[in-house]
Protein backbone atom coordinates (compact mmCIF):
# COMPACT_ATOMS: atom_id res chain seq x y z
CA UNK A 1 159.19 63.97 190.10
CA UNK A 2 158.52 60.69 191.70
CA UNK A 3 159.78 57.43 190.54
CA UNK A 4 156.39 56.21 190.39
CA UNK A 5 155.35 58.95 188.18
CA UNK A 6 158.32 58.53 186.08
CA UNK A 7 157.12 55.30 185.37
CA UNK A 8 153.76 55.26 185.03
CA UNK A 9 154.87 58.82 182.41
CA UNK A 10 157.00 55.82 180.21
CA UNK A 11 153.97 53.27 180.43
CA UNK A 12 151.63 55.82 179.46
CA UNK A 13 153.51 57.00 176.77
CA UNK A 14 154.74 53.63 175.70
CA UNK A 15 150.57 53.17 175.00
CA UNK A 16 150.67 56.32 172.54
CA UNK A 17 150.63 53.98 169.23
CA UNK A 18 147.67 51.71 170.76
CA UNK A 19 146.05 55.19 172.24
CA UNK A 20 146.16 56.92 169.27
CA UNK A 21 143.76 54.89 167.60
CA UNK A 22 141.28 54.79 170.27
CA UNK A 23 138.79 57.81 171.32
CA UNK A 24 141.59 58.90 173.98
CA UNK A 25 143.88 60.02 171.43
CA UNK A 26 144.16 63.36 172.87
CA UNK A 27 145.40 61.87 176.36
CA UNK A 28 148.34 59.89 174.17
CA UNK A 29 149.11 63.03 172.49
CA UNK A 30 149.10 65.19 175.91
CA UNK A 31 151.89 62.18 177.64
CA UNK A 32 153.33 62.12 174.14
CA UNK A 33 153.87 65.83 174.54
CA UNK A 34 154.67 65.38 178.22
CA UNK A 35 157.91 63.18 177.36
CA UNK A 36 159.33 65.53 175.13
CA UNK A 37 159.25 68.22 177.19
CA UNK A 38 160.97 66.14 179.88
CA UNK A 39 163.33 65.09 177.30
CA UNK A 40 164.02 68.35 176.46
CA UNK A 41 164.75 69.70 179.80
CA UNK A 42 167.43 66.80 180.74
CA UNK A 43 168.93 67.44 177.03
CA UNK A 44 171.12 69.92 178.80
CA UNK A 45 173.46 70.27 175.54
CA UNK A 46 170.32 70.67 173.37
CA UNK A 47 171.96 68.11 170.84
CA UNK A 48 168.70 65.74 170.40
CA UNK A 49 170.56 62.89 172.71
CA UNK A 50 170.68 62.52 176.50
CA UNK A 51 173.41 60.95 177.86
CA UNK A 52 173.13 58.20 181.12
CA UNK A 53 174.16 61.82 183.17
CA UNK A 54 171.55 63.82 181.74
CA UNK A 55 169.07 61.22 182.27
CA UNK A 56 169.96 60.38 185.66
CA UNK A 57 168.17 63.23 187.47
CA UNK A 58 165.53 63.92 185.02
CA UNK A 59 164.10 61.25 183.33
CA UNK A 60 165.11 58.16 185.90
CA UNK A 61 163.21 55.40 184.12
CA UNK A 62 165.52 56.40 180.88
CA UNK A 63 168.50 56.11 183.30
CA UNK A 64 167.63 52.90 184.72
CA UNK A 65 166.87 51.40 181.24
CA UNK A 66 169.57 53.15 179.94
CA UNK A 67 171.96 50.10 178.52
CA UNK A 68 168.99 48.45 177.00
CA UNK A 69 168.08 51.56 174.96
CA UNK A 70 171.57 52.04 174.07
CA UNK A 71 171.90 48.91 172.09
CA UNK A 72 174.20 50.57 169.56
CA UNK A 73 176.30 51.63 172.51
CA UNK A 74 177.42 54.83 171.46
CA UNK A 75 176.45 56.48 175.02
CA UNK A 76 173.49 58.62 174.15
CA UNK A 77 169.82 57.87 173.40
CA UNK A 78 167.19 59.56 171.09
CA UNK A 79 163.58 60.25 171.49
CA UNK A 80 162.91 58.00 169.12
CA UNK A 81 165.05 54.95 170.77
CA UNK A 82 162.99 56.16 174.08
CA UNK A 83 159.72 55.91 172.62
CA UNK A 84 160.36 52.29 170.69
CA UNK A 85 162.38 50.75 174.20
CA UNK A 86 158.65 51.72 176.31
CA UNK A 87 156.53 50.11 173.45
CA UNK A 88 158.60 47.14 173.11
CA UNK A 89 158.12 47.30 176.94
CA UNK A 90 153.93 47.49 176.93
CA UNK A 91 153.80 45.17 174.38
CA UNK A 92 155.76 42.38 176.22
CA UNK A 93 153.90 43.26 179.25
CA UNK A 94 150.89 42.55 177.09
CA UNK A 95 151.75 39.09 176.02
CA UNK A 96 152.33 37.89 179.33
């Protein structure tokens, strides 16, 4: 997959909360869905977390963003730290 793609995949689903309440739902919920399969395919140890490795060919937005997702530094990210890094990235992109 494209960088491009990557990223426009994060910024989409960064917009899921705002999305969700709008009449598009159903495309938030299909890049929603989209993510986690992604996720799950780098997850190469199936243990819920990728690792900067894992991420690196898969999901390369996650790897480039990696430390800033991290922020407890304990060298793996969740879904959920994913998700919450790409909507505190819309919504800053937002305010400017």
């Amino acid at each position: 997959m494209k960088t491009s793609h990557a990223l426009l995949l994060a910024l989409a689903t960064a917009s899921f909360a705002a999305c969700a309440r709008t009449p598009d739902a159903g495309r938030a919920a299909q890049m929603r869905a989209e993510l986690h399969k992604r996720f799950g395919a780098a997850d190469i140890d199936v243990d819920g977390r990728l690792t900067r490795d894992e991420a690196r060919g898969k999901m390369p937005w996650v790897y480039r963003n990696f430390d800033a997702m991290d922020s407890a530094r304990a060298g793996s990210v969740t879904i959920q730290q994913i998700e919450a890094y790409a909507m505190t990235q819309q919504r800053g992109t937002r305010q400017r």
